[in-house]
Protein backbone atom coordinates (compact mmCIF):
# COMPACT_ATOMS: atom_id res chain seq x y z
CA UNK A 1 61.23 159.21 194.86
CA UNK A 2 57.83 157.98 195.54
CA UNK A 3 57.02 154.10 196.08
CA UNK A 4 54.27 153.77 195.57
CA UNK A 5 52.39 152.02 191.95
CA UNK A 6 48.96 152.95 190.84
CA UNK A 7 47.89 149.19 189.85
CA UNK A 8 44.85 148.99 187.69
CA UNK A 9 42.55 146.63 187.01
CA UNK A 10 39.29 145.31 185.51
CA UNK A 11 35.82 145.22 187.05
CA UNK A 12 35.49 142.21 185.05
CA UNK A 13 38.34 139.99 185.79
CA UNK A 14 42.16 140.20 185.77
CA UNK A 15 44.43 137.37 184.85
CA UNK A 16 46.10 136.05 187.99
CA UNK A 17 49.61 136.21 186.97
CA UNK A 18 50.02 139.28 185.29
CA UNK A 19 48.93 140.94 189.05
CA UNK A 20 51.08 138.69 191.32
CA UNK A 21 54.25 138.50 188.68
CA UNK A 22 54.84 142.32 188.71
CA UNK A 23 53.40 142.67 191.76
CA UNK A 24 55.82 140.35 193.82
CA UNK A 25 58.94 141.83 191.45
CA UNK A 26 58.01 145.62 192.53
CA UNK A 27 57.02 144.53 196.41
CA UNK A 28 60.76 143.24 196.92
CA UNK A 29 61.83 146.07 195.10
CA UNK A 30 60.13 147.84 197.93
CA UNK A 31 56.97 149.36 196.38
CA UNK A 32 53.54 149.63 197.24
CA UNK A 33 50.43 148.81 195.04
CA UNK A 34 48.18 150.78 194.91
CA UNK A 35 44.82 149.24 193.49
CA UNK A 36 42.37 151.07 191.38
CA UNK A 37 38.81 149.55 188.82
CA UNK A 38 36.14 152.01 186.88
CA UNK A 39 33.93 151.61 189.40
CA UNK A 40 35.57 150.54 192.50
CA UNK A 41 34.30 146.87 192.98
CA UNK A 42 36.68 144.44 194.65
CA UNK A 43 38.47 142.82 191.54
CA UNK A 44 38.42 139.12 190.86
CA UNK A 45 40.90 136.99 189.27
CA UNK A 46 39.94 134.70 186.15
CA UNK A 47 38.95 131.14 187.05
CA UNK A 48 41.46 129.62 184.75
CA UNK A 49 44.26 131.71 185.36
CA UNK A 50 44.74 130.08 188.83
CA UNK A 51 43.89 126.57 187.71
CA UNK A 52 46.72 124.41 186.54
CA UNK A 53 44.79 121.94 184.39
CA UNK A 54 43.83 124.61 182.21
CA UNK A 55 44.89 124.33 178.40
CA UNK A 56 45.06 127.53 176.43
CA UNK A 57 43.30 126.85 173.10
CA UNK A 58 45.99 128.84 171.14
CA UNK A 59 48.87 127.37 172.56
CA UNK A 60 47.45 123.90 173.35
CA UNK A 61 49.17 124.07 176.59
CA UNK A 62 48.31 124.54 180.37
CA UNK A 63 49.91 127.74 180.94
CA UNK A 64 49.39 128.14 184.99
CA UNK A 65 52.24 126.93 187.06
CA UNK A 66 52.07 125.38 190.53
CA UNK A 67 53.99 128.21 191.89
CA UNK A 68 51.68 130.91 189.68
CA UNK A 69 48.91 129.43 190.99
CA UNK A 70 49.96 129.79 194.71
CA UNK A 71 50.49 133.14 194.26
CA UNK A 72 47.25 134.07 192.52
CA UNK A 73 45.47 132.23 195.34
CA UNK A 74 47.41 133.80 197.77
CA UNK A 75 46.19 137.67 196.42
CA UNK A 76 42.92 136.85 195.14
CA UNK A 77 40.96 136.54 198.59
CA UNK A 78 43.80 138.83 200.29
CA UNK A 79 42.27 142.24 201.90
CA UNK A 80 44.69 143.73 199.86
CA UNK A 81 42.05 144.06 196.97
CA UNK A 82 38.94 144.43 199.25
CA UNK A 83 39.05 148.58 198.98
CA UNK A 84 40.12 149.61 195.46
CA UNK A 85 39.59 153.31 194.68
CA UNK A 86 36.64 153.79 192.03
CA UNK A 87 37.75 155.58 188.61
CA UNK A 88 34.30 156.70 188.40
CA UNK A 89 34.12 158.89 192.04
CA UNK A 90 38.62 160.28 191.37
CA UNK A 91 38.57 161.30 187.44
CA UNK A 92 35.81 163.42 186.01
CA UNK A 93 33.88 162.74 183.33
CA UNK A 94 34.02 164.67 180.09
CA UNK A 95 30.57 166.23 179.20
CA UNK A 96 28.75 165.63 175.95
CA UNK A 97 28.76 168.44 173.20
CA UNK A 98 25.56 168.50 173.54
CA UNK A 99 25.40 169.18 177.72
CA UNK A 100 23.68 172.17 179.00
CA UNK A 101 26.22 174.82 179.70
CA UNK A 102 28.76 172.88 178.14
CA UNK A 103 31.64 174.88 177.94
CA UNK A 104 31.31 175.85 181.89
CA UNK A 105 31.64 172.12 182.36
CA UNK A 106 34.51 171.58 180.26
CA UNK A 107 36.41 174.23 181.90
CA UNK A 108 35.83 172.16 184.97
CA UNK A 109 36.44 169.19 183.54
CA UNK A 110 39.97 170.77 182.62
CA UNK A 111 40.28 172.19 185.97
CA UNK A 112 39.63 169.04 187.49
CA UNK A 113 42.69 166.91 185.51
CA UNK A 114 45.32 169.66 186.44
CA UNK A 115 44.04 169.03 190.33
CA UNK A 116 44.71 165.12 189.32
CA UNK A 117 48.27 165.90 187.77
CA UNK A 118 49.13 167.10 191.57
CA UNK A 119 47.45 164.10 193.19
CA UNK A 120 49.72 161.79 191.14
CA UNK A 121 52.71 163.31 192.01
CA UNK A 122 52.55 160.66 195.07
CA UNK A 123 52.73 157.79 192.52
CA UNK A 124 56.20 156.46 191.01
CA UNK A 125 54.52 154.83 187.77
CA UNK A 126 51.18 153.30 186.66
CA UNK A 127 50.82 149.12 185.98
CA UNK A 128 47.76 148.17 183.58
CA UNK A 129 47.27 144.75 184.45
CA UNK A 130 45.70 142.15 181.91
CA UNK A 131 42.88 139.43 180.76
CA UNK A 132 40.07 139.70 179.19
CA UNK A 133 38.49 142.12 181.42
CA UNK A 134 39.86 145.15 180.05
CA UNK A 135 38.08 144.50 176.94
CA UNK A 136 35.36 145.74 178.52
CA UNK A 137 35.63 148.66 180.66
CA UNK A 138 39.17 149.62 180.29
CA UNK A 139 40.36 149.91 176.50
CA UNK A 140 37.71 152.63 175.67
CA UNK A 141 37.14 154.32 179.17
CA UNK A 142 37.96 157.34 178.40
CA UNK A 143 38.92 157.74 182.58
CA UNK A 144 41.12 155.53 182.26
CA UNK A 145 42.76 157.36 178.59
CA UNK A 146 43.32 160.67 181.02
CA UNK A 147 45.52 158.58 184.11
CA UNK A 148 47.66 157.23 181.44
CA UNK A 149 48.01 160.80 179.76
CA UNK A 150 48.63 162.16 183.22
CA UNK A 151 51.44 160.07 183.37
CA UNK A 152 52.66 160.40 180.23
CA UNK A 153 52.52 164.39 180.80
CA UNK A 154 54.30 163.70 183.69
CA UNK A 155 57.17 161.30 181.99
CA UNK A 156 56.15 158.62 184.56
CA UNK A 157 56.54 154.53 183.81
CA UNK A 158 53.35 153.63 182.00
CA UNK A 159 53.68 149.43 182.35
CA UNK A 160 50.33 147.60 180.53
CA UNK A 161 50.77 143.50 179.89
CA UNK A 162 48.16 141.86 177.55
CA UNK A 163 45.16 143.08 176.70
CA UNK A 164 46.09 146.01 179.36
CA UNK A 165 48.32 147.15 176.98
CA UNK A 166 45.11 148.13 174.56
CA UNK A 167 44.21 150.91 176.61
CA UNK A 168 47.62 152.53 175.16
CA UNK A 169 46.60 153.21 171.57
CA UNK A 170 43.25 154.72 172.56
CA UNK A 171 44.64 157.43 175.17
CA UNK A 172 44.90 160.27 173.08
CA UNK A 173 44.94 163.71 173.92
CA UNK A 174 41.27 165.07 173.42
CA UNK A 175 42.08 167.85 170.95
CA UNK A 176 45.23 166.59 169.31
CA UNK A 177 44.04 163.04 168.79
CA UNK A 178 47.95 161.72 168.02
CA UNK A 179 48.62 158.36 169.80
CA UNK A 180 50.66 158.25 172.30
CA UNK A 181 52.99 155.56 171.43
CA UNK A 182 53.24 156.82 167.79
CA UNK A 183 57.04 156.08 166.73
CA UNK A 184 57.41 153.83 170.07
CA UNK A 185 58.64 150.25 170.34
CA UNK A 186 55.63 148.03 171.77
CA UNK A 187 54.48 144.55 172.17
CA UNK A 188 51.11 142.94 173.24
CA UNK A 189 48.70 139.71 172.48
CA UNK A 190 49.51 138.17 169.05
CA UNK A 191 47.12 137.47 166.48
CA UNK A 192 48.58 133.99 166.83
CA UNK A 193 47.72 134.29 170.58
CA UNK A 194 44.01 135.42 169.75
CA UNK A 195 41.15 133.31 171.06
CA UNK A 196 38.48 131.84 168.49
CA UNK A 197 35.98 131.02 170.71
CA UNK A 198 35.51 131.76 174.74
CA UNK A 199 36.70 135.25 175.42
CA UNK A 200 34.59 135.39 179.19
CA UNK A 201 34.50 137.54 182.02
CA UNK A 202 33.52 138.48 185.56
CA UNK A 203 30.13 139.27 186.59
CA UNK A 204 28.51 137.55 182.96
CA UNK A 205 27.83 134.74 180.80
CA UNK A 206 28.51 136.09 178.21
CA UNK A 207 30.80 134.22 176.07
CA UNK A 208 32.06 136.93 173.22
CA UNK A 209 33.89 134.39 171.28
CA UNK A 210 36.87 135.95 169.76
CA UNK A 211 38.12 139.30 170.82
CA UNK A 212 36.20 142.25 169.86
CA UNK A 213 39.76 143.39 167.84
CA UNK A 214 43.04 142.37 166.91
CA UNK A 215 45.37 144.16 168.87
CA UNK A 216 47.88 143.59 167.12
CA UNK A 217 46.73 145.14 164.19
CA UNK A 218 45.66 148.17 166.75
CA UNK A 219 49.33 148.52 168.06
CA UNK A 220 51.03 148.55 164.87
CA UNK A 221 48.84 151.09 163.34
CA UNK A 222 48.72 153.51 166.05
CA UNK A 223 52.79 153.12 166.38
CA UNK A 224 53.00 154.37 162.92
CA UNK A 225 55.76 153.81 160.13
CA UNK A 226 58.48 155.13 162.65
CA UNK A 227 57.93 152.91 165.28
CA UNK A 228 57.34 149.00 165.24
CA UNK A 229 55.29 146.32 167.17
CA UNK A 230 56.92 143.19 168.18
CA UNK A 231 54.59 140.18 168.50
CA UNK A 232 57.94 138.11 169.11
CA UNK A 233 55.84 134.64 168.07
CA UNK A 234 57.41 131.74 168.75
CA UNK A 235 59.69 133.19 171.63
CA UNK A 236 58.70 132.24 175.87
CA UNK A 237 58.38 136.01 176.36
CA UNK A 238 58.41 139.19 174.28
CA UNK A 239 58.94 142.27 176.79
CA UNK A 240 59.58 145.78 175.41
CA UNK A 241 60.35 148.97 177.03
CA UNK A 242 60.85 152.67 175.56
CA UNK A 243 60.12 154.98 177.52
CA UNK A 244 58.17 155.49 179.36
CA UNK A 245 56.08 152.74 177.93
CA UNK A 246 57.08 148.98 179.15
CA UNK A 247 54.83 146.82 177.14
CA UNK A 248 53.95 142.69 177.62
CA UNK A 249 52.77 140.24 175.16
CA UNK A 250 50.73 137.99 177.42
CA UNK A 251 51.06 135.70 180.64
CA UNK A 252 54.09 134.70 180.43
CA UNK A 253 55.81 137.61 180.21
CA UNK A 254 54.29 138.71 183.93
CA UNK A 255 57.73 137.99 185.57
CA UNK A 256 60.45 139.53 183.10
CA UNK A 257 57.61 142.40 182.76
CA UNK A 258 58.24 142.65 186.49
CA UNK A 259 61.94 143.08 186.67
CA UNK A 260 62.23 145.32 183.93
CA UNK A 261 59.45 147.55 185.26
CA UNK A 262 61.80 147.52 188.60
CA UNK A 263 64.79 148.45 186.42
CA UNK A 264 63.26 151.23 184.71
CA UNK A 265 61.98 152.42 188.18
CA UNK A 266 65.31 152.21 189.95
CA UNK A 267 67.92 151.61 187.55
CA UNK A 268 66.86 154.37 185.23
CA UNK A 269 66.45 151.85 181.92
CA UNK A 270 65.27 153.44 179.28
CA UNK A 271 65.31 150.44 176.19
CA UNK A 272 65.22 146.93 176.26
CA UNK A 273 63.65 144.32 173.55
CA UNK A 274 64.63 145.67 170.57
């Protein structure tokens, strides 16, 4: 089996720990990383997810530990991240309607994700990693909807923490337009866990305040009646895996996330969480 992990992440910041807690958990499991953004630049942690004195505003708390920190420090100015491969030069772009010879470019278009379905064989699973980056230009990037439908097609781990695990309800297949995780187990960011005021990123002042959405509200409609979301509120961790999907509620999850990403990699787990 392959071992290697297409690991993607924002162009507009990351949150330290949900890279390094997988990403340690899956290394000494003996699997490479493989790092991918939209548009290739190197990616860049969030300033407060490798600062200790920070206190999340929804759990009152400082929610970076000593040993978190060290590792987000450790990764954050490693080479490892210098060379990312750009979203926007590997998966084509799907043409407007309204594009000249439109149907000779949708052919191509098609032509182009069955190449891509080959070119992932080489990959065991695919980690969305979190913060408030994704908000941006992951969640609705409609790149980004076709890797995680490649894998799905494929029956490959799809593994998305936090506001990574958004990008889940919106990758739908173009002409079906069914979710994905309809009638699946899931679990991501709380409304309890939902900023009022400061959601920031990379590369921008701009201060958007709360989150553009509730994703909770997104999960638990696009699992339908026959599935549930688990915002687990009140419990350290809420981790959830049916496969393929293993979902993460936020930060603190980035370690169990990690282990049972390993076990469904290696130890062929299938449910866990609920």
């Amino acid at each position: 089996m392959s071992k290697k992990i297409l690991t993607l992440l924002s162009d507009y910041g990351y949150w330290g720990v949900e890279l390094t807690g997988p990403m340690v958990k899956l290394e000494a499991a003996g699997y490479d990383l493989v790092f991918a953004t939209p548009k290739g630049q190197r990616p860049v942690a969030l300033p407060p997810s490798y600062d200790t004195t920070y206190v999340d505003p929804p759990l009152g708390m400082c929610v970076t530990t000593p040993e978190d920190a060290e590792q987000v420090n450790s990764i954050k100015d490693s080479p490892k991240l210098d060379n990312p491969r750009a979203l926007n030069d590997w998966i084509p772009e799907r043409p407007y309607f309204s594009a000249e010879n439109f149907l000779r470019k949708l052919e191509a278009y098609y032509a182009r994700l069955k190449e891509i379905d080959g070119e992932l064989a080489e990959y065991a699973g695919i980690l969305l990693v979190g913060g408030s980056g994704p908000i941006v230009d992951m969640v609705n990037n409609q790149r980004v909807h076709d890797l995680i439908l490649a894998f799905h097609r494929a029956d490959k781990p799809i593994a998305a923490i936090c506001y990574g695990v958004a990008c889940l309800p919106m990758a739908r297949d173009f002409n079906e337009r069914t979710s994905i995780i309809r009638g699946k187990h899931v679990t991501g960011h709380c409304i309890e866990y939902d900023y009022h005021d400061g959601t920031g990123f990379i590369g921008t002042d701009f201060n958007m305040g709360p989150p553009p959405y509730c994703l909770e509200y997104m999960l638990t409609d696009a699992v339908g009646p026959e599935g549930q979301y688990h915002g687990n509120f009140g419990k350290h961790t809420s981790v959830i895996v049916d496969y393929p999907f293993i979902t993460a509620r936020s930060l603190q999850c980035s370690h169990e996330f990690g282990d049972q990403f390993v076990k469904v990699l290696d130890k062929g787990l299938r449910r866990y969480g609920w």
